[in-house]
Protein backbone atom coordinates (compact mmCIF):
# COMPACT_ATOMS: atom_id res chain seq x y z
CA UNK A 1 -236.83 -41.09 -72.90
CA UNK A 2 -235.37 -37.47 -74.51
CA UNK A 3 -231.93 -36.64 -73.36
CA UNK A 4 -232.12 -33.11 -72.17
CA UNK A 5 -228.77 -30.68 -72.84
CA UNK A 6 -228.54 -27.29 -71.08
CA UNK A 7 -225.72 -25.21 -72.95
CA UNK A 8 -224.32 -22.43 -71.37
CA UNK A 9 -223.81 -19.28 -73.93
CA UNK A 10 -220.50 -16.96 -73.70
CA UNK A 11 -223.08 -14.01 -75.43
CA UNK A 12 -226.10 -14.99 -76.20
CA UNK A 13 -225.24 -13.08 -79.55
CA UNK A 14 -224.93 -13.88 -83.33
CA UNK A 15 -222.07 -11.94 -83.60
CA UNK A 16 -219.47 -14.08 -82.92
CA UNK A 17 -218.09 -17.22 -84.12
CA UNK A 18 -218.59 -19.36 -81.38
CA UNK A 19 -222.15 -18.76 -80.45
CA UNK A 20 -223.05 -19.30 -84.18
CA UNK A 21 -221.13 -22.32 -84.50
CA UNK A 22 -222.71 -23.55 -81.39
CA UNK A 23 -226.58 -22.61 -82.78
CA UNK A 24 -225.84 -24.72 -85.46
CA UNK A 25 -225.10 -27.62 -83.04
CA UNK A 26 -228.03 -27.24 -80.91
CA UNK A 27 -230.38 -26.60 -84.20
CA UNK A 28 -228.68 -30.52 -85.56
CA UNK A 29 -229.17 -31.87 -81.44
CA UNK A 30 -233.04 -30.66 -81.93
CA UNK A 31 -233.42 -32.71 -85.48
CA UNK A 32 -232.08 -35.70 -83.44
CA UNK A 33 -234.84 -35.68 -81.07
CA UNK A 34 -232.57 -34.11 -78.31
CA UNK A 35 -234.33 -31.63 -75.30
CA UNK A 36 -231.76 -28.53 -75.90
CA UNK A 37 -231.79 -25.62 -73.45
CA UNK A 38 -229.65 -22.88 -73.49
CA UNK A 39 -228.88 -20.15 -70.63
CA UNK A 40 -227.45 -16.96 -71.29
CA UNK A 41 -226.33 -13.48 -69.68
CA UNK A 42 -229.11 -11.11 -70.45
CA UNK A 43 -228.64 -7.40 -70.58
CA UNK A 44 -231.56 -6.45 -72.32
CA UNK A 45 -229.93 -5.52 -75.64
CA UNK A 46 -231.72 -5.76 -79.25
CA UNK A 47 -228.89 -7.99 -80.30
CA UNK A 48 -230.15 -10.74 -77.39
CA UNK A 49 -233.49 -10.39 -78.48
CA UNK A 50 -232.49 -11.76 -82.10
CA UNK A 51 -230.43 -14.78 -80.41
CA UNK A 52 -233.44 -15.87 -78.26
CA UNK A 53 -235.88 -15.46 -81.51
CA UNK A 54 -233.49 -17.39 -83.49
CA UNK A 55 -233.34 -20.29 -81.10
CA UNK A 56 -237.15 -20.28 -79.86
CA UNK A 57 -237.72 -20.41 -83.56
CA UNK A 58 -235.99 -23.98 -83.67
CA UNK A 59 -237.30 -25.55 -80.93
CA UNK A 60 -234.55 -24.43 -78.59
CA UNK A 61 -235.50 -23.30 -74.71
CA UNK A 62 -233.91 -20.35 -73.47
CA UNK A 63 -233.72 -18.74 -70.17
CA UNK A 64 -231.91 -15.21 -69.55
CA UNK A 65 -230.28 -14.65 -67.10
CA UNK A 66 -229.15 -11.05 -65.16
CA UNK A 67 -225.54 -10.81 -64.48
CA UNK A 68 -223.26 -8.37 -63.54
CA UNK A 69 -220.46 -10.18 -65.33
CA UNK A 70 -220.58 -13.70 -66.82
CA UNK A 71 -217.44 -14.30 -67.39
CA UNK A 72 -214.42 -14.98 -64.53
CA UNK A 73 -213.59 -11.66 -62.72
CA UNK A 74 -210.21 -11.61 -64.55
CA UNK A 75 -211.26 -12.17 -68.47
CA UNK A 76 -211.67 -9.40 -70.42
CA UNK A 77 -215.25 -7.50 -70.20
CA UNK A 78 -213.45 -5.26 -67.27
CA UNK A 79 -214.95 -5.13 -63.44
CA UNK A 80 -218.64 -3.85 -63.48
CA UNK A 81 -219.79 -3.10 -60.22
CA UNK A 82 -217.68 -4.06 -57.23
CA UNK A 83 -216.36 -7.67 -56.08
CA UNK A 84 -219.40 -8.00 -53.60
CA UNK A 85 -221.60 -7.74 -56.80
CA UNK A 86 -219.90 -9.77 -58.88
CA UNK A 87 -219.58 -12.75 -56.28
CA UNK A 88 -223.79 -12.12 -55.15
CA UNK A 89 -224.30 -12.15 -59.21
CA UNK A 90 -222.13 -15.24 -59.80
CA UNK A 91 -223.52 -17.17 -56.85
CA UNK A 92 -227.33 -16.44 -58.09
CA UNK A 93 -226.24 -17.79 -61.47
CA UNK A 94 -225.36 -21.06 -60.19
CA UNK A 95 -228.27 -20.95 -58.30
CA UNK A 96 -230.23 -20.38 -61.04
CA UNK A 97 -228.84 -22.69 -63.24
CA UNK A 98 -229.16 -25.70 -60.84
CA UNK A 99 -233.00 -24.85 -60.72
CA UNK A 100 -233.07 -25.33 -64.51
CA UNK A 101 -230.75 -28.72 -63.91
CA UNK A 102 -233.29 -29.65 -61.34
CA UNK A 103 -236.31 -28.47 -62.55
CA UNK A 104 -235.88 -30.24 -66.57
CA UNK A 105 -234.04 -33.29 -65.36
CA UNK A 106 -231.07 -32.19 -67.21
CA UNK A 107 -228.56 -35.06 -67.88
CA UNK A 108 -225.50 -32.83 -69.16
CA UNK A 109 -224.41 -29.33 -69.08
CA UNK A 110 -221.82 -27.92 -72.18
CA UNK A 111 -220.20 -24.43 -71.42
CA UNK A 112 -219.30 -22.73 -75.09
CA UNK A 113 -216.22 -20.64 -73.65
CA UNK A 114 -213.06 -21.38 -71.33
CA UNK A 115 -214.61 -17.88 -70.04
CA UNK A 116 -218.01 -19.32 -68.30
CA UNK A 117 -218.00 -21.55 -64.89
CA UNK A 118 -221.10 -21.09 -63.68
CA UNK A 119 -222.46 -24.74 -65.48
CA UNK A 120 -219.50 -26.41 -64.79
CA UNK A 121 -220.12 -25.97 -60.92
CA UNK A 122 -223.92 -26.36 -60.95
CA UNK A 123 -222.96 -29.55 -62.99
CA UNK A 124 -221.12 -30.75 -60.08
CA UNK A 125 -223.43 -29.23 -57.48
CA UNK A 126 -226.12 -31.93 -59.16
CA UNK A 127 -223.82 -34.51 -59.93
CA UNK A 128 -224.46 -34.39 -63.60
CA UNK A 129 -221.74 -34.65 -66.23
CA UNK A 130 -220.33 -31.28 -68.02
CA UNK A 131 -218.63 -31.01 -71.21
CA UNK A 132 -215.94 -28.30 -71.83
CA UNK A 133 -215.97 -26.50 -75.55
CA UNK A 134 -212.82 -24.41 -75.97
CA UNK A 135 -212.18 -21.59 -78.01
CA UNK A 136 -209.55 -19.56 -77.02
CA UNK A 137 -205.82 -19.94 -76.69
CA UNK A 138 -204.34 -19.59 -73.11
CA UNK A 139 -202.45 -16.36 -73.94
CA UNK A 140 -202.80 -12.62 -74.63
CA UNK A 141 -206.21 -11.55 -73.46
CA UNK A 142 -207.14 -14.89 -72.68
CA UNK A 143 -203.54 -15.79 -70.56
CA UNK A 144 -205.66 -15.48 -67.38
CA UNK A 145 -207.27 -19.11 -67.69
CA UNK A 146 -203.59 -20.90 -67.37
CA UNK A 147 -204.38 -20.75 -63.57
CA UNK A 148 -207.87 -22.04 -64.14
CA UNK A 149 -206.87 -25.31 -65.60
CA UNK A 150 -206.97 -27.43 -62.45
CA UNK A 151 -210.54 -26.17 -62.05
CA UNK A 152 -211.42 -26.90 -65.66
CA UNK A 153 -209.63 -30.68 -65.23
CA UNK A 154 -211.30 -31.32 -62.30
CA UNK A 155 -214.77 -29.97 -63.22
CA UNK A 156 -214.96 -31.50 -66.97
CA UNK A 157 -215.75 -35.00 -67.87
CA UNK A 158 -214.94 -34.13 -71.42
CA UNK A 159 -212.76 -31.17 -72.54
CA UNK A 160 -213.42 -30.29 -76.37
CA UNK A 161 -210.59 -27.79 -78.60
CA UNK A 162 -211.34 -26.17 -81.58
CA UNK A 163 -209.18 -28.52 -83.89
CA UNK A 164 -205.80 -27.86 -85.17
CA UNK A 165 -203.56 -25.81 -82.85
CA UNK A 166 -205.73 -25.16 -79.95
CA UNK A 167 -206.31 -29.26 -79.30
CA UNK A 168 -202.52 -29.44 -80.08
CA UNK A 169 -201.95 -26.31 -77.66
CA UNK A 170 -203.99 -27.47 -74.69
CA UNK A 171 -202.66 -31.25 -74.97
CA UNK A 172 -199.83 -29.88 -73.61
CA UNK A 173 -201.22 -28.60 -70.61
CA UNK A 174 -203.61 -31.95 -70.00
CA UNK A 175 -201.11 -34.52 -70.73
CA UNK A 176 -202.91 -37.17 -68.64
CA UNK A 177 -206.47 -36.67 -70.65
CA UNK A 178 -207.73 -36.58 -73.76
CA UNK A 179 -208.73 -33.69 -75.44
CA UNK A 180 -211.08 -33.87 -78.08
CA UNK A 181 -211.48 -31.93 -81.21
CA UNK A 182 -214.45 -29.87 -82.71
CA UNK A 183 -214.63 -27.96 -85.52
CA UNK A 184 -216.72 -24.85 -85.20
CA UNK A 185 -219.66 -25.13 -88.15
CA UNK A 186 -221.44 -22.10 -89.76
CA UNK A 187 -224.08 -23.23 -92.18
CA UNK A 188 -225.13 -20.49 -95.10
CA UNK A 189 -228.48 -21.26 -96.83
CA UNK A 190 -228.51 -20.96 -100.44
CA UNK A 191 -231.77 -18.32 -101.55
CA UNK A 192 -234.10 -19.59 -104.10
CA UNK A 193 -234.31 -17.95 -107.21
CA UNK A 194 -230.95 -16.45 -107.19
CA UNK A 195 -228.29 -16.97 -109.70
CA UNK A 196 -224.81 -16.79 -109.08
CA UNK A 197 -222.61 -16.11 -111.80
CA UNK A 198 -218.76 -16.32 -111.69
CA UNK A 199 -216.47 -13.64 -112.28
CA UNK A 200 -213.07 -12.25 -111.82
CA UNK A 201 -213.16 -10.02 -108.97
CA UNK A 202 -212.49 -11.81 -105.43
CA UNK A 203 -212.86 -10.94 -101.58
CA UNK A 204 -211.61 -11.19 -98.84
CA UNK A 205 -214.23 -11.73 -95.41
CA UNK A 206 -213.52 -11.32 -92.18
CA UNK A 207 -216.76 -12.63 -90.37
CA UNK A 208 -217.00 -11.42 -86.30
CA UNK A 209 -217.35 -8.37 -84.04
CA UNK A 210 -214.80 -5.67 -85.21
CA UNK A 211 -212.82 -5.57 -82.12
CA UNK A 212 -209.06 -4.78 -80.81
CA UNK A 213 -208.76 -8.52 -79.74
CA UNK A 214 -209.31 -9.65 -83.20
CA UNK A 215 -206.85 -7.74 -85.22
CA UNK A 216 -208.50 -6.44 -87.46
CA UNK A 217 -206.54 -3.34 -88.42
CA UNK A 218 -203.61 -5.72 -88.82
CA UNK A 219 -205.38 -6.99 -91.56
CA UNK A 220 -206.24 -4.14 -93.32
CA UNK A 221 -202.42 -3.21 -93.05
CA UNK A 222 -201.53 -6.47 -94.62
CA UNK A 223 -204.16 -5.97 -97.30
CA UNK A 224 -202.95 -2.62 -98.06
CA UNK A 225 -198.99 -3.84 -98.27
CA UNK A 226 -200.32 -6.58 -100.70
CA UNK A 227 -201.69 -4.32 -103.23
CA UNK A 228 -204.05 -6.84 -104.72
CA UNK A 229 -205.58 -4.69 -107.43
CA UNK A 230 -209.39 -6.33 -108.21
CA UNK A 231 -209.84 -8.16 -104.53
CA UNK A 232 -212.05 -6.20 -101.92
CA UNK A 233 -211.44 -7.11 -98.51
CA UNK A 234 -214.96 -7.19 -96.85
CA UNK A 235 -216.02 -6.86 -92.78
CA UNK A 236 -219.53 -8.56 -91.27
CA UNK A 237 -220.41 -8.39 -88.19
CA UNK A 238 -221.11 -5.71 -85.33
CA UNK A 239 -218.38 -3.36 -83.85
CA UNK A 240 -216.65 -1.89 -81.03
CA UNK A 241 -216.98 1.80 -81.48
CA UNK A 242 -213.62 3.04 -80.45
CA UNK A 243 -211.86 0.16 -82.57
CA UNK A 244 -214.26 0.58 -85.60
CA UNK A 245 -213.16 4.20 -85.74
CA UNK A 246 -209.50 3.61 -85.71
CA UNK A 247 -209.78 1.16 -88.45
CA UNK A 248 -211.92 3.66 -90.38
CA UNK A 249 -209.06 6.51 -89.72
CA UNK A 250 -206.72 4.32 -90.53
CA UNK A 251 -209.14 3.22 -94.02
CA UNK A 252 -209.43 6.96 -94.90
């Protein structure tokens, strides 16, 4: 019989490391003959409409789901709404991810952010296991979650660090589990009929959303102290607006 695997999305975008890293799993759990579902917070943006195409397109099942915020009340994304909204919102999410449990005969739930609960609890609603992926360091914007660790001990049967410092960081704070590492996988498809030819020049490529949290004017500071005459240093991915203008002040 098919194991089926619900994944719970932090986005349900392409613009960010983790959800791409985490396509690429599900895409390599589909070629094993794994069932692979994935939820995620729709709000009706082109951006989403791109993710679910992508993953339809490789046999992955995707549900949408309306939310006034996804992630816990205190990580970053701000307070839409009110707190009665938010709790209504986060208590039909559950809801509605237990139906999809229920309803597929799911036999494990994997949350892709510290920042998402809502599987881990219909996990344990249906007495299914749930598997933890973290990204994020507990500090700066992400500091909030050091209170959430008892929750995320007590609601993972397997907690899963980006490998290197983070497993290293969080071993710390689990000391009586293991935590196991992952390494975040981005696969680029070579193109037919194009030849690549070496040369001198080199760049540098910062792949992700142009965003305060990620630093990237820091980096375009360092570049510029460097002086590296001949090396470009190259952006990809979508933007804040506010930050993308500062950098491009900053640029000009």
């Amino acid at each position: 019989m098919t194991k089926t695997i619900l994944f719970i999305s932090p986005t349900g975008t392409l613009d960010n490391g983790a959800e791409i890293s985490i396509v690429n799993l599900m895409k390599f759990l589909v070629k094993k003959g794994y069932r692979v579902l994935n939820v995620f917070p729709d709000y009706k943006v082109p951006s989403q409409e791109e993710y679910q195409a992508e993953l339809q397109k490789a046999g992955i099942e995707t549900y949408g789901l309306s939310a006034v915020k996804w992630w816990w009340e205190e990580a970053p994304g701000g307070s839409p709404g009110n707190h009665f909204l938010r709790v209504n919102s986060y208590n039909k999410n559950v809801k509605d991810i237990r139906n999809i449990i229920v309803d597929n005969k799911v036999e494990l739930v994997i949350s892709n952010t510290v920042n998402v609960f809502q599987g881990a609890l219909a996990a344990a609603y249906e007495n299914i296991k749930h598997f933890w992926l973290i990204h994020e360091f507990p500090e700066g914007e992400f500091g909030y979650y050091k209170e959430k660790l008892d929750f995320i001990d007590t609601f993972s049967d397997e907690i899963f660090a980006v490998t290197g410092a983070l497993t290293e960081d969080l071993e710390k704070y689990f000391p009586n589990r293991k935590i196991y590492s992952f390494a975040p996988y981005t696969q680029i498809e070579p193109k037919e009929g194009v030849k690549t030819e070496s040369n001198d020049q080199h760049r540098i490529i910062s792949v992700g959303r142009l965003t305060q949290r990620k630093n990237q004017l820091e980096l375009i500071k360092a570049f510029q102290m460097l002086d590296l005459a001949g090396t470009e240093l190259v952006f990809l991915g979508a933007w804040d607006e506010d930050y993308k203008q500062l950098c491009d002040d900053y640029i000009a």
